[in-house]
C-alpha atoms as a PDB file:
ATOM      1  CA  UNK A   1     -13.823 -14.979   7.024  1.00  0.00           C
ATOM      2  CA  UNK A   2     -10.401 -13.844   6.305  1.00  0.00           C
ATOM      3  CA  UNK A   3      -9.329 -10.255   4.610  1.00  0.00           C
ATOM      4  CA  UNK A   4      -6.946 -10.023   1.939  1.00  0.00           C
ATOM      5  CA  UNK A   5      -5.683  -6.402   2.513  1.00  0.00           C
ATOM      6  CA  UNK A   6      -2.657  -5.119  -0.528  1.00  0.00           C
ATOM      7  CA  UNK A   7      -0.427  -2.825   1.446  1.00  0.00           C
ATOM      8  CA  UNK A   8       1.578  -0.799  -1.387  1.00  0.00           C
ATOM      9  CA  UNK A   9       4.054   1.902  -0.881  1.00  0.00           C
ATOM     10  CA  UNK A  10       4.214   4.201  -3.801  1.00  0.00           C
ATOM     11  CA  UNK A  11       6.351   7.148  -5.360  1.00  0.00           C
ATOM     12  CA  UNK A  12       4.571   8.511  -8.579  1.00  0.00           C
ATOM     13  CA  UNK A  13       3.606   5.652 -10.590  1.00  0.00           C
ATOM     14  CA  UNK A  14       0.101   4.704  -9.129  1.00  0.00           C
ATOM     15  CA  UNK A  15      -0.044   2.065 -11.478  1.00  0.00           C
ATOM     16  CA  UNK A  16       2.288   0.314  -9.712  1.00  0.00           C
ATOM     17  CA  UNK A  17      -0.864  -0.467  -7.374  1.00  0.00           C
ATOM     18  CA  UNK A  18      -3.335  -1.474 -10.532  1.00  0.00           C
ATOM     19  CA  UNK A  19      -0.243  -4.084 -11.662  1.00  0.00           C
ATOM     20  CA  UNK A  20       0.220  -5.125  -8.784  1.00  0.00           C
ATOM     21  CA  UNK A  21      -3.830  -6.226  -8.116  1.00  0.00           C
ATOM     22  CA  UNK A  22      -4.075  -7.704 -11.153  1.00  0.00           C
ATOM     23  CA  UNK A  23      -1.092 -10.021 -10.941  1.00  0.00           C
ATOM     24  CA  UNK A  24      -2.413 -10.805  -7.298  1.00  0.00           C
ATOM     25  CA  UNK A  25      -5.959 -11.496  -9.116  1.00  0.00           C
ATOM     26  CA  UNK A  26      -3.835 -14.188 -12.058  1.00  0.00           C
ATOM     27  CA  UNK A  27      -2.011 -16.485  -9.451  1.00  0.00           C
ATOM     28  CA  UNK A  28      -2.682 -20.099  -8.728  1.00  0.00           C
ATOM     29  CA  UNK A  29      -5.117 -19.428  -6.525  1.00  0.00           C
ATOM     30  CA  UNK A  30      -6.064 -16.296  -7.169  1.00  0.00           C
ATOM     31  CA  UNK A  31      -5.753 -13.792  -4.828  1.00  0.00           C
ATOM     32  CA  UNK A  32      -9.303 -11.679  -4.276  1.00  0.00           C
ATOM     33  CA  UNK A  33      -8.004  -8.247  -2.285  1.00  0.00           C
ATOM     34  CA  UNK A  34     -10.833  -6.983  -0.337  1.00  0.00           C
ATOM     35  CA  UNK A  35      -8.966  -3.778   1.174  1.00  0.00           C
ATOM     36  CA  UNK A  36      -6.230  -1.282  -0.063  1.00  0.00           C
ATOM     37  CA  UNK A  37      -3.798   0.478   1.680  1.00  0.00           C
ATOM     38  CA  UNK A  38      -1.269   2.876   0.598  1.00  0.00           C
ATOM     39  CA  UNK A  39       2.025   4.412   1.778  1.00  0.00           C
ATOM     40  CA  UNK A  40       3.211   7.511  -0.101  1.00  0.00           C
ATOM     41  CA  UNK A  41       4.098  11.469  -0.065  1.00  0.00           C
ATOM     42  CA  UNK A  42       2.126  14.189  -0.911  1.00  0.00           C
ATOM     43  CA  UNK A  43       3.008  14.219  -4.614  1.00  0.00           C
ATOM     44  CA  UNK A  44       2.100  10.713  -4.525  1.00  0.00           C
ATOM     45  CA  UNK A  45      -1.163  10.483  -2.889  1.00  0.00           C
ATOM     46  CA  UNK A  46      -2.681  13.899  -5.607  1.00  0.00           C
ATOM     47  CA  UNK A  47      -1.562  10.785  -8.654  1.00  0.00           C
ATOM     48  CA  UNK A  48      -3.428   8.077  -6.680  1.00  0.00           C
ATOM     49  CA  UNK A  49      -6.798   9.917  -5.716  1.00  0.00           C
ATOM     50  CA  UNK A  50      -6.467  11.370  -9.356  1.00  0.00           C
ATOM     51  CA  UNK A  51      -5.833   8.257 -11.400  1.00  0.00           C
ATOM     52  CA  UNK A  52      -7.520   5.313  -8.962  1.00  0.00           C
ATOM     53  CA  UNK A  53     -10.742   7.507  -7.536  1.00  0.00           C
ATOM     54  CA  UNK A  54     -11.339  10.256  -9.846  1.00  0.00           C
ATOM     55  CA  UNK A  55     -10.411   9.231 -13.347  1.00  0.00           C
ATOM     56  CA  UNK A  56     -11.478   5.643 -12.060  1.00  0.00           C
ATOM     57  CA  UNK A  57      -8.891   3.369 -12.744  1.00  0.00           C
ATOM     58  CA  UNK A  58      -9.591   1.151  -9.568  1.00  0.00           C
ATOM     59  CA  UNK A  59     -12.812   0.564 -10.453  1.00  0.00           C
ATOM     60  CA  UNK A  60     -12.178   0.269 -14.482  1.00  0.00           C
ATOM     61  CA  UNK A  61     -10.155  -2.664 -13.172  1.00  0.00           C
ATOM     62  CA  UNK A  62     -12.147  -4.303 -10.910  1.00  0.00           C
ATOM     63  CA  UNK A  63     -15.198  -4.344 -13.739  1.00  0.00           C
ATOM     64  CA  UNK A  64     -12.611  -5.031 -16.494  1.00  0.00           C
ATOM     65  CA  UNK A  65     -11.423  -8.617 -14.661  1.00  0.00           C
ATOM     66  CA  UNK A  66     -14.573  -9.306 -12.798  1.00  0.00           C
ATOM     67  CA  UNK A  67     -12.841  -9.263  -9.884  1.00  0.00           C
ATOM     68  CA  UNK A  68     -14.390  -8.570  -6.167  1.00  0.00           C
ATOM     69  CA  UNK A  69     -14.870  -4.782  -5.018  1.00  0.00           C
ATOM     70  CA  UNK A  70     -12.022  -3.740  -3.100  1.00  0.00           C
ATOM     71  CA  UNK A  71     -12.447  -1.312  -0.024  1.00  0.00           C
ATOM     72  CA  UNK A  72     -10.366   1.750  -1.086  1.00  0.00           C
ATOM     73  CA  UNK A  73     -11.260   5.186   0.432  1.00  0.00           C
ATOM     74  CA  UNK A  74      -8.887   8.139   0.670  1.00  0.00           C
ATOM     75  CA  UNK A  75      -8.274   7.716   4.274  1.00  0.00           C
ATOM     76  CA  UNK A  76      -6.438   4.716   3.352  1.00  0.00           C
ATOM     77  CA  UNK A  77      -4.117   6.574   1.869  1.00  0.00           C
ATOM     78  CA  UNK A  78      -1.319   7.751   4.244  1.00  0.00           C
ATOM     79  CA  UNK A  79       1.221  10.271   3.628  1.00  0.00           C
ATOM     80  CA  UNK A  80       4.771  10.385   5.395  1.00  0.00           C
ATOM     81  CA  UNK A  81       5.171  13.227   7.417  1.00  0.00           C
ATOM     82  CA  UNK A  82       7.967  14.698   8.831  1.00  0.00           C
ATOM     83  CA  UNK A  83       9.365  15.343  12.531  1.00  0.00           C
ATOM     84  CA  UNK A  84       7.620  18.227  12.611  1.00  0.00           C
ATOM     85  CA  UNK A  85       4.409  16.737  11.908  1.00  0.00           C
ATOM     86  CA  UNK A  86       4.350  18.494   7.839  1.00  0.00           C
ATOM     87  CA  UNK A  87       3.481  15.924   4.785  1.00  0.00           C
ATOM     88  CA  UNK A  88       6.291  15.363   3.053  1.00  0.00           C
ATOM     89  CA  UNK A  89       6.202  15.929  -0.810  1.00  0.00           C
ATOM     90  CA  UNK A  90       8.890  13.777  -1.371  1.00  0.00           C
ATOM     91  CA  UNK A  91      11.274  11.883   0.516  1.00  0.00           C
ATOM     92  CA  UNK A  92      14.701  13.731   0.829  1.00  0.00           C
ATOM     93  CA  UNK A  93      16.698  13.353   3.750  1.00  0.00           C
ATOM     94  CA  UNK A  94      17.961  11.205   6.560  1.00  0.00           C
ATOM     95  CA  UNK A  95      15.227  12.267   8.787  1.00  0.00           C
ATOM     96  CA  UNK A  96      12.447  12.098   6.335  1.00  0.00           C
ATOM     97  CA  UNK A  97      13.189   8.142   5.728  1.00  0.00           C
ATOM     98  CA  UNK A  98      13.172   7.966   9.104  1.00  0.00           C
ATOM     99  CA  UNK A  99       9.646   9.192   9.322  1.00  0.00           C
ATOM    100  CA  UNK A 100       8.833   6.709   6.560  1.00  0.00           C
ATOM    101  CA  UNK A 101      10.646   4.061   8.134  1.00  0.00           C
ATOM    102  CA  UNK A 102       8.349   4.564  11.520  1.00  0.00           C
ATOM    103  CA  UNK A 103       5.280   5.466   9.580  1.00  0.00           C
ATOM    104  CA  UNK A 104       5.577   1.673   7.611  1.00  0.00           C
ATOM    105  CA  UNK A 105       6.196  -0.014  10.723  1.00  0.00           C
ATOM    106  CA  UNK A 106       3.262   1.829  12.935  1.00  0.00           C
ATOM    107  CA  UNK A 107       0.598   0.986   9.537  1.00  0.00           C
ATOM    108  CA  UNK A 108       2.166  -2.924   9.329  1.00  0.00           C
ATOM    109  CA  UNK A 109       2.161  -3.702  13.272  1.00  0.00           C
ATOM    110  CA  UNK A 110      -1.271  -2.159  12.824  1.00  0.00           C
ATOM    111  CA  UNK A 111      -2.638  -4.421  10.010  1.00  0.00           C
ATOM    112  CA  UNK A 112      -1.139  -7.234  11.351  1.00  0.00           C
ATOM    113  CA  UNK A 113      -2.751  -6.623  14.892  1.00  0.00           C
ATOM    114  CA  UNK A 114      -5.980  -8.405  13.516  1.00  0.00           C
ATOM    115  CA  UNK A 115      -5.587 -12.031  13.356  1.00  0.00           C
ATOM    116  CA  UNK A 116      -8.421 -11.930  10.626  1.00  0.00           C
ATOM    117  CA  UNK A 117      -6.375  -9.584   7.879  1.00  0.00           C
ATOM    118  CA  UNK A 118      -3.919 -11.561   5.798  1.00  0.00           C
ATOM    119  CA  UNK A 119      -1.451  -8.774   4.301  1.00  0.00           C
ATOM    120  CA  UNK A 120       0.033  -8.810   0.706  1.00  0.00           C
ATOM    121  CA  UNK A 121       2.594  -6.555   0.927  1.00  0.00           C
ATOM    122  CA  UNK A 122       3.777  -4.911  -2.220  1.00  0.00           C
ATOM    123  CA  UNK A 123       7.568  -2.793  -2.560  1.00  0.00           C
ATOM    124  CA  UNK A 124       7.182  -2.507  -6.310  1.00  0.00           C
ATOM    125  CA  UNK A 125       6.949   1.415  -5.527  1.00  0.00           C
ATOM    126  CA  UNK A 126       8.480   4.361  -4.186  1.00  0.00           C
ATOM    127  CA  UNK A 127      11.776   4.898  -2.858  1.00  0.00           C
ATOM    128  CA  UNK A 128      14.150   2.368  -2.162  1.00  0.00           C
ATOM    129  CA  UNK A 129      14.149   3.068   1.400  1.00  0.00           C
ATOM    130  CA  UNK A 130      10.656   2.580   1.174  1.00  0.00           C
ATOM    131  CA  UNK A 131      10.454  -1.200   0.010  1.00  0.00           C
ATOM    132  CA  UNK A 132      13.116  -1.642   2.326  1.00  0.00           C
ATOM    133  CA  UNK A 133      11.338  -0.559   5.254  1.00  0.00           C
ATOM    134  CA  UNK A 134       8.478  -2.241   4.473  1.00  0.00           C
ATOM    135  CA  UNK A 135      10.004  -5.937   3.853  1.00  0.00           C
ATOM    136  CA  UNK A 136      11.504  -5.459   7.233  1.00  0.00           C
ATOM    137  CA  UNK A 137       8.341  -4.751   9.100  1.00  0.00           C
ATOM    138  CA  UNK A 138       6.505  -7.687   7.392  1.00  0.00           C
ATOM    139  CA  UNK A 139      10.007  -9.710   9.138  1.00  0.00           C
ATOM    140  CA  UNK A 140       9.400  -8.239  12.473  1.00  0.00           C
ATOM    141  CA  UNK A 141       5.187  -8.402  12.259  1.00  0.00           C
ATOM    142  CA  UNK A 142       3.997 -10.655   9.750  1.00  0.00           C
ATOM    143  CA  UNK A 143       2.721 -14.002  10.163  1.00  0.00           C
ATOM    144  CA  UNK A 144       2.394 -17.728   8.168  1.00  0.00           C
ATOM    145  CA  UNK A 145      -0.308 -16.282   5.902  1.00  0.00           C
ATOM    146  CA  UNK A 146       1.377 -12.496   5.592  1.00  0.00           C
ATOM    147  CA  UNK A 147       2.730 -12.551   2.181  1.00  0.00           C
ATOM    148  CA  UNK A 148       5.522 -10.158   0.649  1.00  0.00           C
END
């Protein structure tokens, strides 16, 4: 059976990722994620595991709309880092959207890999650059079912 994995890249509006399920969960069919995976910076990924694990937003959601459990653990959470290997707290520079750039390509070649995930790709969040880099990974890796 298929996986619907939501790949979101987020600044600091986690929500973003709770909006973005539930209008996934309202279309004609309805889309039932089974996996998440996030994108983000340090700053970032302290709102997420705050708001979606610990205050329990995620799951307030998933009960709320009687919708499926999705997998969401805070490895799948991954922070840019930068040349130097350091997690970025933010994204500032030419080099560090570079590293973002490479990191969103490496996580969507990776997802993609698996002819059993079907990716919903979200660019609702973060920087720019981010959503940018992201769309054009999905145009280099994604296939008929990959969805943006």
């Amino acid at each position: 059976m298929k996986r619907h994995i939501l790949l979101c890249v987020v600044g600091n509006t986690p929500q973003i990722i709770t909006e973005t399920i539930y209008a996934l969960s309202r279309k004609k069919p309805p889309v039932e994620i089974n996996e998440l995976f996030v994108i983000t910076t340090t700053i970032g990924a302290e709102k997420i595991r705050s708001s979606l694990i610990e205050k329990g937003y995620l799951k307030r959601l998933i009960d709320d709309y009687h919708l499926p459990a999705i997998g969401f653990r805070p490895e799948n959470i991954y922070i840019i880092k930068s040349d130097g290997g350091m997690e970025l707290p933010d994204i500032r520079s030419r080099a560090d959207n570079e590293s973002a750039g490479e990191l969103i390509t490496e996580v969507v070649k990776r997802l993609t890999s698996d002819p059993e995930n079907i990716l919903h790709c979200s660019l609702a969040g973060g920087r720019k650059t981010m959503g940018y880099y992201l769309g054009s990974a999905l145009q280099l890796y994604g296939r008929r079912d990959d969805r943006l």
